[in-house]
C-alpha atoms as a PDB file:
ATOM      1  CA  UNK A   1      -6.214  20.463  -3.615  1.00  0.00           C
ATOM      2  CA  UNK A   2      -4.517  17.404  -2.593  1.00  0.00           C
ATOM      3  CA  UNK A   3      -6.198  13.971  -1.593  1.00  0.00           C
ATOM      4  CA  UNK A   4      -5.665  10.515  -0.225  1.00  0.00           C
ATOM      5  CA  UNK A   5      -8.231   8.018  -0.454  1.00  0.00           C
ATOM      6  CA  UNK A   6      -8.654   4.669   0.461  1.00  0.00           C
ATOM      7  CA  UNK A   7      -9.894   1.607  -1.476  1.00  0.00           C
ATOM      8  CA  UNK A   8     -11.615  -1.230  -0.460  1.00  0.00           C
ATOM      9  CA  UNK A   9     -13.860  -3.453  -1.770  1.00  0.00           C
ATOM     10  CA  UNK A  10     -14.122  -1.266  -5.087  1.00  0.00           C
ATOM     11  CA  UNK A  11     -15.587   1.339  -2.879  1.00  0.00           C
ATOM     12  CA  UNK A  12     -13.042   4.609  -2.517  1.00  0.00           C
ATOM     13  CA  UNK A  13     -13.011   6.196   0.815  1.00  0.00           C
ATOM     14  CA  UNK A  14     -11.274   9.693   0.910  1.00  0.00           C
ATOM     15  CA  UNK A  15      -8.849   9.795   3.806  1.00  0.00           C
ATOM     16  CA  UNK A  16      -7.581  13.041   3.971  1.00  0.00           C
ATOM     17  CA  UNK A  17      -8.744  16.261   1.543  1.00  0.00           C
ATOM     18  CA  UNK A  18      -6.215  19.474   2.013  1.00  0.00           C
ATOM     19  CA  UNK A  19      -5.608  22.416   0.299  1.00  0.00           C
ATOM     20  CA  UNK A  20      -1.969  22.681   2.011  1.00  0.00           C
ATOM     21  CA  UNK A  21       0.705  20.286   0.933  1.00  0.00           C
ATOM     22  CA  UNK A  22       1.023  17.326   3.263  1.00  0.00           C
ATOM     23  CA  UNK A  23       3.408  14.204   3.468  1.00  0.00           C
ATOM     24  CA  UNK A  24       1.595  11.502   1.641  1.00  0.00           C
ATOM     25  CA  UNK A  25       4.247   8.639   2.839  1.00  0.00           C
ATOM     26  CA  UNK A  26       2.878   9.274   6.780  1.00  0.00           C
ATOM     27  CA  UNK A  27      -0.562   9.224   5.465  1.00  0.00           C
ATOM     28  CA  UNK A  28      -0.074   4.862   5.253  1.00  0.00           C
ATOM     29  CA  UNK A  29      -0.129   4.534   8.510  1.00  0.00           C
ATOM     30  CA  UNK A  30      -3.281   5.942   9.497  1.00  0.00           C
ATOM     31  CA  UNK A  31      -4.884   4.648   6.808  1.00  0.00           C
ATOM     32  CA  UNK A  32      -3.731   1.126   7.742  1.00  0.00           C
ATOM     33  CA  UNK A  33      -5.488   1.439  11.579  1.00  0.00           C
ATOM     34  CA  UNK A  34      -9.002   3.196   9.445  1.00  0.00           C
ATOM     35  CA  UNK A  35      -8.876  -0.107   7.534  1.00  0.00           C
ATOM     36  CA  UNK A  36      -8.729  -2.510  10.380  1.00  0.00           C
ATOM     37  CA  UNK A  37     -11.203  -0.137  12.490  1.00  0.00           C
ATOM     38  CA  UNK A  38     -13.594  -0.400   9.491  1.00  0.00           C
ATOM     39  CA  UNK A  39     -13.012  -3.762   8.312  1.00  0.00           C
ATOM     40  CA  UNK A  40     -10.911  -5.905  10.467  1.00  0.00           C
ATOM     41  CA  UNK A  41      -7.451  -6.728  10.006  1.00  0.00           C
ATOM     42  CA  UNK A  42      -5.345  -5.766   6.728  1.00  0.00           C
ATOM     43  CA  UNK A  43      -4.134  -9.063   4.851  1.00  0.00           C
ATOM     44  CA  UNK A  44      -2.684  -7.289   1.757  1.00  0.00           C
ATOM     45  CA  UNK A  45      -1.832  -3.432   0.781  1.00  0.00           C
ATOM     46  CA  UNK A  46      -0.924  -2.231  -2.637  1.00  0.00           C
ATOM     47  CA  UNK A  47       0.375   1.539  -2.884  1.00  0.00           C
ATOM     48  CA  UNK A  48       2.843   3.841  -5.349  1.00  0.00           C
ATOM     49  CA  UNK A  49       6.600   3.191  -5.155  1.00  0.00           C
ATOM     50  CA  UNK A  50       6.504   6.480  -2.599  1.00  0.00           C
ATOM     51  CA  UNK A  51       4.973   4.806   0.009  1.00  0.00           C
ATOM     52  CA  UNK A  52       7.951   2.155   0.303  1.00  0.00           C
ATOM     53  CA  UNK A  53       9.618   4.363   2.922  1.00  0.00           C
ATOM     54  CA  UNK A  54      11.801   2.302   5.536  1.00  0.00           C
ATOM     55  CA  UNK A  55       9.373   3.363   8.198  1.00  0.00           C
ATOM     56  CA  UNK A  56       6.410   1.859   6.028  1.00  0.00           C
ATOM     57  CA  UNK A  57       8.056  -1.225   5.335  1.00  0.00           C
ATOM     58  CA  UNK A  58       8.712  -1.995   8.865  1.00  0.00           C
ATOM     59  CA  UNK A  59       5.512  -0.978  10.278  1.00  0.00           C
ATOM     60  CA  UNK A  60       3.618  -3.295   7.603  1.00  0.00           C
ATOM     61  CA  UNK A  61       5.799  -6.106   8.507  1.00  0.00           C
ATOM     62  CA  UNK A  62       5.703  -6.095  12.047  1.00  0.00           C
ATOM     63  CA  UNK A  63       1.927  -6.461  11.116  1.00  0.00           C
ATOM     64  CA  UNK A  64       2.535  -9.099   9.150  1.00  0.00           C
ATOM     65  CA  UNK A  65       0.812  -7.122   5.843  1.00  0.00           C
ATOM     66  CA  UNK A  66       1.915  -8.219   2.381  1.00  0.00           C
ATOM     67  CA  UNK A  67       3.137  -5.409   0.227  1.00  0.00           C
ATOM     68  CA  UNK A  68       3.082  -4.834  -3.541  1.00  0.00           C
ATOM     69  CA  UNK A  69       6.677  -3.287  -2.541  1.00  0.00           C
ATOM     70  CA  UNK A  70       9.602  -3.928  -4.793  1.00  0.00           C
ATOM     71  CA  UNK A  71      12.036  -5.791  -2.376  1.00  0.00           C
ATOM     72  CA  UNK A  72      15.506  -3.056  -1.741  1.00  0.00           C
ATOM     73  CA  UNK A  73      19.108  -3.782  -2.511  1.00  0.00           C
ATOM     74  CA  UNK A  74      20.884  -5.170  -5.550  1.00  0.00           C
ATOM     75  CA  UNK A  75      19.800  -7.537  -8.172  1.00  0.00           C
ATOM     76  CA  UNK A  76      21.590 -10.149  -8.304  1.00  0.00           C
ATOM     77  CA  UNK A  77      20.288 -12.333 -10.797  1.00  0.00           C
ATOM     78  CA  UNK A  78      22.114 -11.354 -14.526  1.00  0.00           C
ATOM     79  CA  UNK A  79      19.169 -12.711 -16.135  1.00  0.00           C
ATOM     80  CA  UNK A  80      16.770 -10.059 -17.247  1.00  0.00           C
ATOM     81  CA  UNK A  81      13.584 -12.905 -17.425  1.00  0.00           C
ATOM     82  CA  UNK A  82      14.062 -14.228 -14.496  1.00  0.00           C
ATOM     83  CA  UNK A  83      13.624 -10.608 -12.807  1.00  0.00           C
ATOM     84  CA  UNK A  84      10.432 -10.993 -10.362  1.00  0.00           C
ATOM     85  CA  UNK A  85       9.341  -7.178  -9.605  1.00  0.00           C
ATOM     86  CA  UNK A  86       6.325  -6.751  -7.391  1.00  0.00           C
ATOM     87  CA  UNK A  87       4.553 -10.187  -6.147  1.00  0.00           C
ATOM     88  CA  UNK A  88       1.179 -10.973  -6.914  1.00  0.00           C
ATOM     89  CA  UNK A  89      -0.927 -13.085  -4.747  1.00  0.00           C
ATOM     90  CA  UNK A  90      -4.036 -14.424  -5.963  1.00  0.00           C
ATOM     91  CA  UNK A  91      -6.410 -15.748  -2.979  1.00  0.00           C
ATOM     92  CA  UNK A  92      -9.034 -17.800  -4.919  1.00  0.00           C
ATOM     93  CA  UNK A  93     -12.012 -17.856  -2.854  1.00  0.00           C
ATOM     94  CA  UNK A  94     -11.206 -14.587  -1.115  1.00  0.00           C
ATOM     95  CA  UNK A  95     -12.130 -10.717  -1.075  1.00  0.00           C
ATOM     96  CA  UNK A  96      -9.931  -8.601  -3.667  1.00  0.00           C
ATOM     97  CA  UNK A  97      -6.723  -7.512  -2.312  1.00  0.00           C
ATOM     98  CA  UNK A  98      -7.303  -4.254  -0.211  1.00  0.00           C
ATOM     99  CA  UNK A  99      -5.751  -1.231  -2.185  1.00  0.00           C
ATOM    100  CA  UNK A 100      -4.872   2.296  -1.044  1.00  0.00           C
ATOM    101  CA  UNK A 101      -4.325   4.979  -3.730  1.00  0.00           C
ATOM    102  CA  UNK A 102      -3.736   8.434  -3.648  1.00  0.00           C
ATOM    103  CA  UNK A 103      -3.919  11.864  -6.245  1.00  0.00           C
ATOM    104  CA  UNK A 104      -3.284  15.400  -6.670  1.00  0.00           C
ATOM    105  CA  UNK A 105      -5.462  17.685  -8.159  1.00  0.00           C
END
């Protein structure tokens, strides 16, 4: 069995349950308009590295969605400690970032 689920709030939704494979990168999107039908508009999404498709990336910007993405192309900084990978954003004052995860079983 294969799942996607969504978190929110510390409260796990489960998006999708199948027994077939499925594509888990085209599950984002949907799960994106579920979270703004539910709770309002997404301000923040953190997923796996295989959810960083091109399509992703541009649908979350256009929306204006921060990403826990690591940012594409070459490093160009030689320095290994100066190396930023994914962002954090800490909103003091603010709900906990909304997270979507997803497993196998």
């Amino acid at each position: 069995m294969k799942a996607h689920m969504l978190q929110t709030g510390g409260i796990t939704y489960f998006d999708r349950m199948d027994f077939n494979a499925f594509n888990k990168r085209k599950c984002l999107k949907r799960s994106a308009l579920k979270h703004h039908q539910l709770f309002g508009h997404l301000h923040q999404l953190s997923a796996d590295r295989i959810y960083s498709t091109n399509e992703n990336r541009r649908y979350l910007t256009a929306r204006k969605i921060f990403t826990n993405f690591i940012p594409k192309g070459r490093n160009t900084l030689t320095n290994p400690e100066k190396v930023s990978h994914a962002p954090c954003l800490l909103l003091t004052g603010q709900e906990l970032p909304n997270i979507e995860i997803e497993f196998s079983l």
